[in-house]
N, C-alpha and C. Protein backbone atom coordinates (compact mmCIF):
# COMPACT_ATOMS: atom_id res chain seq x y z
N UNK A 1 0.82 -1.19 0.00
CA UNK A 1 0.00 0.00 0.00
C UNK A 1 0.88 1.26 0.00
N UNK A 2 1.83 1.24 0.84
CA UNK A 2 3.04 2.40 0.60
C UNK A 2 3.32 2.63 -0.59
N UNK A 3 4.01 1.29 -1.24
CA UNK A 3 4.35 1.55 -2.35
C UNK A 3 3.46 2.23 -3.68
N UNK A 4 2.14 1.91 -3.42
CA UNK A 4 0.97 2.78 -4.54
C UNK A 4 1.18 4.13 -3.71
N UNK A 5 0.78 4.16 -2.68
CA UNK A 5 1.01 6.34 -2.30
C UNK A 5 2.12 6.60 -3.15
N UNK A 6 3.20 5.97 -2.91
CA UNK A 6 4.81 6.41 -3.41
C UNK A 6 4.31 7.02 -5.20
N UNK A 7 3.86 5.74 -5.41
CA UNK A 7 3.36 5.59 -7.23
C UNK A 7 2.79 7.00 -7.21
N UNK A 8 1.58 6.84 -6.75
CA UNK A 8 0.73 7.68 -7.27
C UNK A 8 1.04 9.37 -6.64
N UNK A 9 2.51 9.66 -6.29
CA UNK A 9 2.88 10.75 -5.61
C UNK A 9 3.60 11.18 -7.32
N UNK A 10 4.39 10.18 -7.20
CA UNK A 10 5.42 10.11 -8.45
C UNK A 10 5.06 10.40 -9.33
N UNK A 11 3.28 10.01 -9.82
CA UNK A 11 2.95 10.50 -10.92
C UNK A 11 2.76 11.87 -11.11
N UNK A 12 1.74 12.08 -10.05
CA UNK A 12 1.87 13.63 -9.76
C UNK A 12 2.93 14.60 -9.92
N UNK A 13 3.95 14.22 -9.47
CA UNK A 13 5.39 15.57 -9.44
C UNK A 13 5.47 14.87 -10.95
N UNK A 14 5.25 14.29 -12.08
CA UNK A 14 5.62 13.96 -13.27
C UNK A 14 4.40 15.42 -14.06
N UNK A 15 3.31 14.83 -13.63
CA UNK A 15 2.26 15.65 -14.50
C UNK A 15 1.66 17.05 -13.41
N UNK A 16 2.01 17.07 -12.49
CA UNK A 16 2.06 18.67 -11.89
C UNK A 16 3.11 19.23 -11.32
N UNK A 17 4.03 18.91 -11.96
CA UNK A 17 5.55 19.59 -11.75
C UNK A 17 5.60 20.76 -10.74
N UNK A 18 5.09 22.00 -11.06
CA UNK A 18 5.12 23.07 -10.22
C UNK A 18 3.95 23.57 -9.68
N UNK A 19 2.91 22.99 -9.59
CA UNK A 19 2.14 22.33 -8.57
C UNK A 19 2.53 21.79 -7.59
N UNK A 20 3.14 20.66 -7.69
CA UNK A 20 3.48 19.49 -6.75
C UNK A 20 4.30 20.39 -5.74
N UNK A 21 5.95 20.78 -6.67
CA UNK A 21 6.63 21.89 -6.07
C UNK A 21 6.12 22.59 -5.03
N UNK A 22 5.21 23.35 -5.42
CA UNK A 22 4.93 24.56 -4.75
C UNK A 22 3.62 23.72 -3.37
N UNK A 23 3.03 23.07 -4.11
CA UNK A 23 2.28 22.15 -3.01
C UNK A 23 2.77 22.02 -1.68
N UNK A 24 3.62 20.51 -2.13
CA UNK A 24 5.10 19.67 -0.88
C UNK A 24 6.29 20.17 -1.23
N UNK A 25 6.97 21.40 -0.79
CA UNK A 25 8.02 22.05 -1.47
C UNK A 25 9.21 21.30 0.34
N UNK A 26 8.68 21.03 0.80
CA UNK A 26 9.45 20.47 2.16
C UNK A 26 9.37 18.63 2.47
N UNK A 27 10.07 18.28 2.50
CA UNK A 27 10.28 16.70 2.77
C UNK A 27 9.19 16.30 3.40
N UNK A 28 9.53 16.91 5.33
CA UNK A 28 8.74 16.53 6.02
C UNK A 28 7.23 16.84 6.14
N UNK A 29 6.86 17.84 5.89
CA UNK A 29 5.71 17.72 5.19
C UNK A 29 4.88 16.67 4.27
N UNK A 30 5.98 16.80 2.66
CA UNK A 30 5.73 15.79 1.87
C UNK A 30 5.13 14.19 3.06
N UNK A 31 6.37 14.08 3.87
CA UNK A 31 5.90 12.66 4.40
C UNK A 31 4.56 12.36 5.30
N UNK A 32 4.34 13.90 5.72
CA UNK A 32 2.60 14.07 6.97
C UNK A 32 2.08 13.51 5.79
N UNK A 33 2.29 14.44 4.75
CA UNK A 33 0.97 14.59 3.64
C UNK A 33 0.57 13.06 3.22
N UNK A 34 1.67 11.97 2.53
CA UNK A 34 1.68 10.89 2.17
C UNK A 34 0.96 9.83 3.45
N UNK A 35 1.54 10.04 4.72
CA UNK A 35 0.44 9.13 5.54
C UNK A 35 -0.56 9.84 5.83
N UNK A 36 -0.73 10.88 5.86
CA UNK A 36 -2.48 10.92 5.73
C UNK A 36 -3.35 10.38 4.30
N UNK A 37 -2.68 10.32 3.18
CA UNK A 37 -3.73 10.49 2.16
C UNK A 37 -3.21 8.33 2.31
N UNK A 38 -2.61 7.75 2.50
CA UNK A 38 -2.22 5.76 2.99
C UNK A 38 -3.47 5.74 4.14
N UNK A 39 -3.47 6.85 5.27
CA UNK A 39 -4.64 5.98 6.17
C UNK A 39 -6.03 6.45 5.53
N UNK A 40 -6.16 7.64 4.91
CA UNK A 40 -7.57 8.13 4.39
C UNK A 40 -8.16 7.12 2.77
N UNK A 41 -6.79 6.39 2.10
CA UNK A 41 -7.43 5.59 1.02
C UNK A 41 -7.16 4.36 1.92
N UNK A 42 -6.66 3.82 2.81
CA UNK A 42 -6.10 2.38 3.18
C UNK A 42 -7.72 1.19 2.77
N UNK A 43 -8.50 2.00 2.76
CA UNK A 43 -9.40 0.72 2.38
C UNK A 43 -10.22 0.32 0.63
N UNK A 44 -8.73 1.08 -0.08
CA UNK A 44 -8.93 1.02 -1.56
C UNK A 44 -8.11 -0.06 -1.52
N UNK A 45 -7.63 -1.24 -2.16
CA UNK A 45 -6.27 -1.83 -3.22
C UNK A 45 -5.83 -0.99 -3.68
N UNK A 46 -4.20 -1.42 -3.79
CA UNK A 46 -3.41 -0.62 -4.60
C UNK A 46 -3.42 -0.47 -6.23
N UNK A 47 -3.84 -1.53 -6.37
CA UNK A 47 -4.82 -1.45 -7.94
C UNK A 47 -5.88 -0.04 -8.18
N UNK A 48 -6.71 0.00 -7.18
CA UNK A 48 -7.31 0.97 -7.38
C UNK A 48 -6.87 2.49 -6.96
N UNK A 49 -5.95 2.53 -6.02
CA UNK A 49 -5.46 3.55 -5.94
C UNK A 49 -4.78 4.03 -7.02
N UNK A 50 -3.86 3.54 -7.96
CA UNK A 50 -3.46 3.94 -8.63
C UNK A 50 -4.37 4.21 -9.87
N UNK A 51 -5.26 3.74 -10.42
CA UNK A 51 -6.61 3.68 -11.06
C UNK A 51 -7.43 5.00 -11.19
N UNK A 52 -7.51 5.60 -9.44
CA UNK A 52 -8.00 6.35 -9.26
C UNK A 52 -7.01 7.59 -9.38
N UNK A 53 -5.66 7.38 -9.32
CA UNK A 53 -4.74 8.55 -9.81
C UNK A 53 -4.95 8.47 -11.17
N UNK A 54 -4.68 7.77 -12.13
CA UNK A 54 -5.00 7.91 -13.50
C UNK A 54 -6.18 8.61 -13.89
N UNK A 55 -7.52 8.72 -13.05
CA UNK A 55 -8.73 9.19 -13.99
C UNK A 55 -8.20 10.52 -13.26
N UNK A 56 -7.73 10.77 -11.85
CA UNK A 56 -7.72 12.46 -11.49
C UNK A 56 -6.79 12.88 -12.48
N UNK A 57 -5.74 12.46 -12.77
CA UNK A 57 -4.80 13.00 -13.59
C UNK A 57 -5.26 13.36 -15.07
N UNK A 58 -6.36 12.50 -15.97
CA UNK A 58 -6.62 12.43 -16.67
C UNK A 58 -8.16 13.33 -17.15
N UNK A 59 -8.47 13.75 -15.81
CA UNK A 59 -10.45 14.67 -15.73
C UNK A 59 -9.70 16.14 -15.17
N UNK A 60 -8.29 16.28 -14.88
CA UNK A 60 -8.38 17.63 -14.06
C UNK A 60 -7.00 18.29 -14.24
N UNK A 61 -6.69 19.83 -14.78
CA UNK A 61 -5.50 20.24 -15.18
C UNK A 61 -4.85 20.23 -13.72
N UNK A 62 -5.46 20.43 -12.73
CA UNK A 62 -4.83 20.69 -11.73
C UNK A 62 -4.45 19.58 -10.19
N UNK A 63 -3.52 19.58 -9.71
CA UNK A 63 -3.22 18.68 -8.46
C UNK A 63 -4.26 18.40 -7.96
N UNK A 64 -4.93 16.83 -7.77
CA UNK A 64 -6.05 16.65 -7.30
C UNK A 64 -5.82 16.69 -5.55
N UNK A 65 -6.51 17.11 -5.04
CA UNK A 65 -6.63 16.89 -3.52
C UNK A 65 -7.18 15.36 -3.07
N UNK A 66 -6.87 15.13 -1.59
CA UNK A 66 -7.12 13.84 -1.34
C UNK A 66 -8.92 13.81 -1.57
N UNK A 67 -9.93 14.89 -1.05
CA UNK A 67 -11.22 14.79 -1.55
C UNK A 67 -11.51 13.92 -2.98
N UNK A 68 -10.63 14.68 -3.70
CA UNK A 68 -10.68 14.42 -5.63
C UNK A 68 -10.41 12.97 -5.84
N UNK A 69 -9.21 12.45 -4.77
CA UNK A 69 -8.84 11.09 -5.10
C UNK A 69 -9.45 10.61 -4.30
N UNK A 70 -10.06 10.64 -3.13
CA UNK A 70 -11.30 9.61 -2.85
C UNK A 70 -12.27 9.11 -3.90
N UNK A 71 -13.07 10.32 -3.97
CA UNK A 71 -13.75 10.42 -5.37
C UNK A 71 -13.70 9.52 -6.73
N UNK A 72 -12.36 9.87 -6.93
CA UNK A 72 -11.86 9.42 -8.07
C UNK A 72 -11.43 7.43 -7.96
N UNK A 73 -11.40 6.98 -6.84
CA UNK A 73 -11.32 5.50 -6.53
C UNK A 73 -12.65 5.07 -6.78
N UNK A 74 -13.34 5.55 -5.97
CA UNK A 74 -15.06 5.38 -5.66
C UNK A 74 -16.03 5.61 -7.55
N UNK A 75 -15.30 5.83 -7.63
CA UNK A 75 -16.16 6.88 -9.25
C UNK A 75 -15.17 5.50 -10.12
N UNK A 76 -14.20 5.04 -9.93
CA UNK A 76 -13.38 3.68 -10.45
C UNK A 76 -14.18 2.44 -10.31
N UNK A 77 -14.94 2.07 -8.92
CA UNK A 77 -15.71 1.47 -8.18
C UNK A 77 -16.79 1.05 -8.90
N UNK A 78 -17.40 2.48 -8.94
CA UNK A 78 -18.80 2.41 -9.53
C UNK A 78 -18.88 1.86 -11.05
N UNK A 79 -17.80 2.19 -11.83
CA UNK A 79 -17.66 2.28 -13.09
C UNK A 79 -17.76 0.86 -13.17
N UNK A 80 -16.85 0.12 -12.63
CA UNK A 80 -16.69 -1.58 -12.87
C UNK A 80 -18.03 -2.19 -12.38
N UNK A 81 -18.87 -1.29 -11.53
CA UNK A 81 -20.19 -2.13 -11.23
C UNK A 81 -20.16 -2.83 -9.45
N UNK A 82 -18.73 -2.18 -8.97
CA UNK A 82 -18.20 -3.04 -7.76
C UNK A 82 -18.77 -2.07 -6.32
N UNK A 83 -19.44 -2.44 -5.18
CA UNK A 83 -19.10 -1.69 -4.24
C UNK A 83 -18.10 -1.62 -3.92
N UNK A 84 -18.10 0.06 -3.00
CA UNK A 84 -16.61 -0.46 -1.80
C UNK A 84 -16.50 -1.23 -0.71
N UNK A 85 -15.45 -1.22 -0.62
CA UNK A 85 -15.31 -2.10 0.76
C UNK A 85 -15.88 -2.04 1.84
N UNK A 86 -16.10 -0.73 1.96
CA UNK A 86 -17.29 -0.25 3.51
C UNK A 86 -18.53 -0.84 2.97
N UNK A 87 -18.82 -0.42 2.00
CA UNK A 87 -20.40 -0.88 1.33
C UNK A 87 -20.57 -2.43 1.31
N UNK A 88 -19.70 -3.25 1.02
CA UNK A 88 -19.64 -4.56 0.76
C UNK A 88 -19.42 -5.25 2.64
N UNK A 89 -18.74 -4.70 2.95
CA UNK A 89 -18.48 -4.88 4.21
C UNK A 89 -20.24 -4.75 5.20
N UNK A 90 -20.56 -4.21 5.48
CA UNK A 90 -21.82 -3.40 5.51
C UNK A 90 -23.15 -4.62 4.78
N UNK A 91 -23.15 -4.53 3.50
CA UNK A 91 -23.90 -5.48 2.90
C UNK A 91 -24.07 -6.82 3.79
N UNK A 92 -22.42 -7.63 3.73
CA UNK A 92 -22.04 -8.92 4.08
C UNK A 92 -22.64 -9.45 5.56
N UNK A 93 -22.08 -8.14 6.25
CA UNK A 93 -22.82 -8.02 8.09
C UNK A 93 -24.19 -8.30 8.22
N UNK A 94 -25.20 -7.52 7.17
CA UNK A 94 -26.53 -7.21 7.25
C UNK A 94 -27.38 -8.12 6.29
N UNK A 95 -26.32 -9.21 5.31
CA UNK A 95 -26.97 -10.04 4.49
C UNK A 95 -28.32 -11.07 5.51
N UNK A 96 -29.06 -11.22 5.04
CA UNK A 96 -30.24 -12.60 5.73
C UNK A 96 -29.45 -14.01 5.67
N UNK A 97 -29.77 -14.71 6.40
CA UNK A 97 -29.39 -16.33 5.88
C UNK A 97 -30.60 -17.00 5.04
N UNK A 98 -30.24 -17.81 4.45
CA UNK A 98 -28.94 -18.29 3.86
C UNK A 98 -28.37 -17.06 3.16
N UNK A 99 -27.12 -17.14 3.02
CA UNK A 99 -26.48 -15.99 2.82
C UNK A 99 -26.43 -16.22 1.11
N UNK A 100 -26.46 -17.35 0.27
CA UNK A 100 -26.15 -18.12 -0.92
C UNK A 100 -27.08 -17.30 -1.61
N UNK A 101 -28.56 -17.52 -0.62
CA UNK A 101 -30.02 -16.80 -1.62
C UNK A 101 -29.84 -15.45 -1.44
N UNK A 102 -29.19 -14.55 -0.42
CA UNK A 102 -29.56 -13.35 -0.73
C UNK A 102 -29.22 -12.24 -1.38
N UNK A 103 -30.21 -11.27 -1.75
CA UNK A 103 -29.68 -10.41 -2.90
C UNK A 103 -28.40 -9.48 -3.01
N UNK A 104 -27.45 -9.83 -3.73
CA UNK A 104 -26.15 -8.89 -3.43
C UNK A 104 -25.92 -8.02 -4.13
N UNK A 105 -25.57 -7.05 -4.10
CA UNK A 105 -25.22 -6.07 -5.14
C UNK A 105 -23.90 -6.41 -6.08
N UNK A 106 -23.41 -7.28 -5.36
CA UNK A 106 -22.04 -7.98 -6.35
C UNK A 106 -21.46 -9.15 -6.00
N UNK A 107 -21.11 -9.94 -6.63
CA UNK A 107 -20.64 -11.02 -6.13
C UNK A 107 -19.35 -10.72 -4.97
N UNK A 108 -18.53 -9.85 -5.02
CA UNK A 108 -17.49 -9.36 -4.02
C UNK A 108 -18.11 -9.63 -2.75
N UNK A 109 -19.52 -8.84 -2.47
CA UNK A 109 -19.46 -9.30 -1.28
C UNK A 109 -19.83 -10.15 -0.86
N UNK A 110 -20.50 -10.93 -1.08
CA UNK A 110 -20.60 -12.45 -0.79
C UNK A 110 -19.62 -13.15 -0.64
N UNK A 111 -18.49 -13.17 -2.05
CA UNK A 111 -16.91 -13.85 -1.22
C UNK A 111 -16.12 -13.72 -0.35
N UNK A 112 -16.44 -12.01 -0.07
CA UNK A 112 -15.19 -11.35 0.86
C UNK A 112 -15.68 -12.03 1.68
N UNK A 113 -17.30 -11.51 2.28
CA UNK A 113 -17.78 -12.37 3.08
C UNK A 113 -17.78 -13.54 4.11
N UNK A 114 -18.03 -14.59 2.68
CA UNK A 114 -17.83 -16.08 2.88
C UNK A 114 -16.54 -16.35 3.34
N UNK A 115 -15.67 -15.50 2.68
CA UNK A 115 -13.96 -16.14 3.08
C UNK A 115 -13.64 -15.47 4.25
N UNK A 116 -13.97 -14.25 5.08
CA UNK A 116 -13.79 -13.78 6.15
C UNK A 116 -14.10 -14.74 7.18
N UNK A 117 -15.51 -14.99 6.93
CA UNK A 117 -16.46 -16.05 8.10
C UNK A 117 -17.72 -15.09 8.74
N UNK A 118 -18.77 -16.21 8.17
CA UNK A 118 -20.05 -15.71 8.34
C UNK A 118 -20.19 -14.97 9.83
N UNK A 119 -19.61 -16.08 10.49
CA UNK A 119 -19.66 -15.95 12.37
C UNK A 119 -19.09 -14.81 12.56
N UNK A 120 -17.61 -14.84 12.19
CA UNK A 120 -16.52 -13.55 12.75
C UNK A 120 -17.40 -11.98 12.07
N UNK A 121 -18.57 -12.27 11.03
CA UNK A 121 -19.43 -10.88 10.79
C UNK A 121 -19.74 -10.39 11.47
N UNK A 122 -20.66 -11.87 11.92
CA UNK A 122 -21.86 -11.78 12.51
C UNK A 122 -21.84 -11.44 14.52
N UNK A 123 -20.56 -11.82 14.93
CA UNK A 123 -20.57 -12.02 16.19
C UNK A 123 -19.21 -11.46 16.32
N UNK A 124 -18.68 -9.99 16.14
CA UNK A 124 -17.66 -9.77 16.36
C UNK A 124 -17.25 -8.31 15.94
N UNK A 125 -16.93 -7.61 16.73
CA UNK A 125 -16.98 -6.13 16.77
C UNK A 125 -16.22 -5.40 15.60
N UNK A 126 -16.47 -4.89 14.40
CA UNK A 126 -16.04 -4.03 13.27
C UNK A 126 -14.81 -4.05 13.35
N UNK A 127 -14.17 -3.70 14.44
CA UNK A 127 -12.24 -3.85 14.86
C UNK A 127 -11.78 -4.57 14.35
N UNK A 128 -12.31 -6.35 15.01
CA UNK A 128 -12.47 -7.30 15.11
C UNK A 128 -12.59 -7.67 13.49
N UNK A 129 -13.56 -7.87 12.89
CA UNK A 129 -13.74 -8.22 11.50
C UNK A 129 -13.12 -7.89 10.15
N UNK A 130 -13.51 -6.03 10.20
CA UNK A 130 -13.08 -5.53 9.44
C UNK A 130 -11.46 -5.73 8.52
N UNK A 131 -10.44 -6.22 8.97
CA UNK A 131 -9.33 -6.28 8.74
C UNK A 131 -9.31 -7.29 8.04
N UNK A 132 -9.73 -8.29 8.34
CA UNK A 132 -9.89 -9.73 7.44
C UNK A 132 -10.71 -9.68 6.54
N UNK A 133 -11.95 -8.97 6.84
CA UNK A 133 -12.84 -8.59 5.72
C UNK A 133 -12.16 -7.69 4.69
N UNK A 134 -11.14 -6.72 4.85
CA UNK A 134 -10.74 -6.18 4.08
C UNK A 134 -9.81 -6.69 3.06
N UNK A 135 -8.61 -7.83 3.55
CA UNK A 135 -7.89 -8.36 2.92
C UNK A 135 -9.08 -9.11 2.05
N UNK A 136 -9.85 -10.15 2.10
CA UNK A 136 -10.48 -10.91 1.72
C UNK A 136 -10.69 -9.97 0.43
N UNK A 137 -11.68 -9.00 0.74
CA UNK A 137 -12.16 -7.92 -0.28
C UNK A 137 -11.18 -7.72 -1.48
N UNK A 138 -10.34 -7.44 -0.81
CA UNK A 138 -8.62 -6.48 -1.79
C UNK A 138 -8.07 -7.63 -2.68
N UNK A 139 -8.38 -9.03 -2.58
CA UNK A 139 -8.07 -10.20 -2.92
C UNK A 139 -8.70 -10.40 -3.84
N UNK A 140 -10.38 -10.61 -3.95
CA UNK A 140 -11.43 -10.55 -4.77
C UNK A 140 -11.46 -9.54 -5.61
N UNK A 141 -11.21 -8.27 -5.17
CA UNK A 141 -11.07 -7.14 -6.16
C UNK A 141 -9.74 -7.19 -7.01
N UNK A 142 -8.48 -7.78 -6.63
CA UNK A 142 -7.44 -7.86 -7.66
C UNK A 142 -8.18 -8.34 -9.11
N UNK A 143 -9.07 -9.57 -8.51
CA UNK A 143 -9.42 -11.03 -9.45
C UNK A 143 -10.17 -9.92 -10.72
N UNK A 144 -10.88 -9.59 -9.88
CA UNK A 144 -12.36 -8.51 -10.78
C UNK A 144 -11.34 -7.07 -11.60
N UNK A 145 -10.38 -6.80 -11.04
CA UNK A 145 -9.99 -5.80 -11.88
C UNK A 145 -8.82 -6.06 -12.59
N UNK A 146 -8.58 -7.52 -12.82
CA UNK A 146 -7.68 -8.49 -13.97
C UNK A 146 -8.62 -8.95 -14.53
N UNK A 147 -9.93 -8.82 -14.89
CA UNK A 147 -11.01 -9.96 -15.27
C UNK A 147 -11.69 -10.82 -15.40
N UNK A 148 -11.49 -11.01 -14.24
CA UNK A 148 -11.86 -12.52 -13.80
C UNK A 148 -13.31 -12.36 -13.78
N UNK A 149 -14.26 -13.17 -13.96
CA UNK A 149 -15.65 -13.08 -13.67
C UNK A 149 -16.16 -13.79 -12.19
N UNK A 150 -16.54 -12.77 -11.38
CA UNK A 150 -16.66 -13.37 -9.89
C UNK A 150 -18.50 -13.46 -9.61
N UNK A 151 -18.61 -14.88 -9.46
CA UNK A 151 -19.67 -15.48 -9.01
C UNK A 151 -20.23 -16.03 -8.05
N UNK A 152 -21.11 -16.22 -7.61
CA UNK A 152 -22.09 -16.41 -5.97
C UNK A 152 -22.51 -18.40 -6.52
N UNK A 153 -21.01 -18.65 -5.54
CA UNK A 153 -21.83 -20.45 -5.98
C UNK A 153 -23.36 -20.96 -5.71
N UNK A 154 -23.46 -21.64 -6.86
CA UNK A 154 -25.42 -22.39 -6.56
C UNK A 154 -25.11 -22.99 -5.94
N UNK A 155 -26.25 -23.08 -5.03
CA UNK A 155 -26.54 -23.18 -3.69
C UNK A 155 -26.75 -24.95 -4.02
N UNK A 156 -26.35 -25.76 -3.87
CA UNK A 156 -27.05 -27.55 -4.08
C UNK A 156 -28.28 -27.21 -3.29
N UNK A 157 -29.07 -28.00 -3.73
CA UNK A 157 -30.31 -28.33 -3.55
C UNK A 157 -30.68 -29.85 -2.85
N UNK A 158 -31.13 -30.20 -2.04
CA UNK A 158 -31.26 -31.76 -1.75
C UNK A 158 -32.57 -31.79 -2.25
N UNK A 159 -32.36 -33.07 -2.66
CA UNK A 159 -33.61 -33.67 -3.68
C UNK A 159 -34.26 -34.62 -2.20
N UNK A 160 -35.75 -34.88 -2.60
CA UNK A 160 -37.03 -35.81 -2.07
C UNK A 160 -36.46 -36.61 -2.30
N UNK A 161 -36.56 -37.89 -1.44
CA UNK A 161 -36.51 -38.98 -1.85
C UNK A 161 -36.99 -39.13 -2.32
N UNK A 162 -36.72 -40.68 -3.47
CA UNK A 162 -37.71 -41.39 -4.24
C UNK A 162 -38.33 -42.34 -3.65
N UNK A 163 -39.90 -41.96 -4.14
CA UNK A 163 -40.94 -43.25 -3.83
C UNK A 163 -40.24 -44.87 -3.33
N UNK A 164 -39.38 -45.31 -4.64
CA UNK A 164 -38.87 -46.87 -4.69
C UNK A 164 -38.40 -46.84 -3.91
N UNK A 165 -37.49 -45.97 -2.89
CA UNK A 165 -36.09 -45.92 -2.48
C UNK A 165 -36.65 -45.65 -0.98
N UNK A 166 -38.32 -45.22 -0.59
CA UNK A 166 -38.52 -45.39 0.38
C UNK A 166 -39.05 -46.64 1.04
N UNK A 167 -38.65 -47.13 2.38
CA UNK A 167 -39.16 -48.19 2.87
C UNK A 167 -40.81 -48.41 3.41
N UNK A 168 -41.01 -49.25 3.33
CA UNK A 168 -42.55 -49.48 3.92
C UNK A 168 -42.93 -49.64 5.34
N UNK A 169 -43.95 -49.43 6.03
CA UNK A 169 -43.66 -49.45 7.68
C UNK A 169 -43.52 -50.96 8.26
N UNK A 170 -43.66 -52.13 7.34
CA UNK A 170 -42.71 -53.52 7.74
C UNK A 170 -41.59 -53.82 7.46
N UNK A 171 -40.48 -52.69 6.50
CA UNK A 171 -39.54 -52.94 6.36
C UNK A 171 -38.97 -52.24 7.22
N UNK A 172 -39.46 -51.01 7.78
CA UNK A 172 -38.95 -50.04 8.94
C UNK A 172 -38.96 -50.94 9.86
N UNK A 173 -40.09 -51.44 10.58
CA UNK A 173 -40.05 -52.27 11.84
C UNK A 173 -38.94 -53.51 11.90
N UNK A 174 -38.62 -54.46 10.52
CA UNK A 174 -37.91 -55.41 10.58
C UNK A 174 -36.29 -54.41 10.98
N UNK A 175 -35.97 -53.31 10.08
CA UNK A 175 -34.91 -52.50 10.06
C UNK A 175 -34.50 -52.03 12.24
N UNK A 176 -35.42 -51.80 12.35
CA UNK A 176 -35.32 -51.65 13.26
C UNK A 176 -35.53 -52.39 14.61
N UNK A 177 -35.69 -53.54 14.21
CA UNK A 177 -35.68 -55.11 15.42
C UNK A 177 -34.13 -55.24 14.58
N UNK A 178 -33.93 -55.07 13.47
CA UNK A 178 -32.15 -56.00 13.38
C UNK A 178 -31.58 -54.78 14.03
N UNK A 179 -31.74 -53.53 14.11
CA UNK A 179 -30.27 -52.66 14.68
C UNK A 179 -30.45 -52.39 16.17
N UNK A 180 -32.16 -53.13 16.43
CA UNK A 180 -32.17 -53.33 18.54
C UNK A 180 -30.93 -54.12 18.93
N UNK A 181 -31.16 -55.72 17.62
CA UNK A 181 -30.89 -56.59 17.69
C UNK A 181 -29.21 -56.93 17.66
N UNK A 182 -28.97 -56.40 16.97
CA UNK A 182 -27.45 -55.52 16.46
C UNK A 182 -26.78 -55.19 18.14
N UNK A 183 -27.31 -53.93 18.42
CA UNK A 183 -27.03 -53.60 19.50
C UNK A 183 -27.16 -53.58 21.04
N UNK A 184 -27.85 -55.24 20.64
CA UNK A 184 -28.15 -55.59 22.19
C UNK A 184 -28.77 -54.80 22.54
N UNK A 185 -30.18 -54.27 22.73
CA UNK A 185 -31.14 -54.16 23.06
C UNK A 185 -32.16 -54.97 23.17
């Protein structure tokens, strides 16, 4: 995740030269500035962070602010059809059971989900969850923003027995004098 701030700093002093300059014209500064804008995106991928530097760089003559590059991840988000991670996160917590049938806004969250653990959602304080839910997420979202097509497995179904295949109430009773019988009873 460092390493995308780093990226997406780099691009910037490339395409707002004296902007950037005049912006972070001091190191230490430069470095406040960089961990605030790592903990204010930390719940993008670095895929998308940089994603989201490309469209600011590409919609605006001027140095985007961290507002612009929130924006600009989220507006990346939407485009692919994906919630964010809070949203998916959020969804996953508040899904109904079975979790298989219910309606998702994307398959993401259902996997992040599923691979976090239904329980650790469901019974375990945001602190607690969130972190695993997030990796899970950032994992699924690599897949989806290489192309992968991400899907909500069908649910198996158990079938009725069949008529033939059920016993009759003298084959039950014999079934059940041999396994008294079996077990010494």
């Amino acid at each position: 995740m460092v390493e995308a701030i780093n990226q997406v700093f780099a691009l910037f002093r490339l395409n707002y030269h004296n902007q950037y300059y005049a912006a972070w014209s001091d190191a230490q500064q430069l470095g406040q500035v960089k961990r605030l804008w790592l903990e204010a995106l930390g719940h993008f991928s670095s895929d998308l962070i940089l994603m989201g530097a490309r469209r600011a760089i590409e919609g605006s003559d001027y140095l985007p602010t961290l507002n612009r590059m929130l924006a600009s991840c989220s507006e990346a988000l939407g485009e692919l059809g994906l919630p964010t991670a809070n949203v998916a996160y959020e969804e996953a917590c508040l899904a109904p059971s079975p979790k298989a049938e219910a309606t998702w806004s994307h398959p993401i969250a259902y996997l992040a989900g599923r691979d976090t653990g239904w329980y650790l959602l469901a019974n375990h304080t945001r602190n607690e969850a969130w972190p695993a839910f997030q990796v899970h997420y950032n994992q699924w979202l690599r897949k989806a923003l290489a192309g992968e097509t991400l899907t909500i497995p069908e649910r198996k179904s158990i079938d009725a027995p069949r008529e033939e295949d059920a016993m009759s109430n003298d084959q039950r009773k014999e079934a059940l004098s041999a396994l008294k019988e079996q077990l010494g009873f």
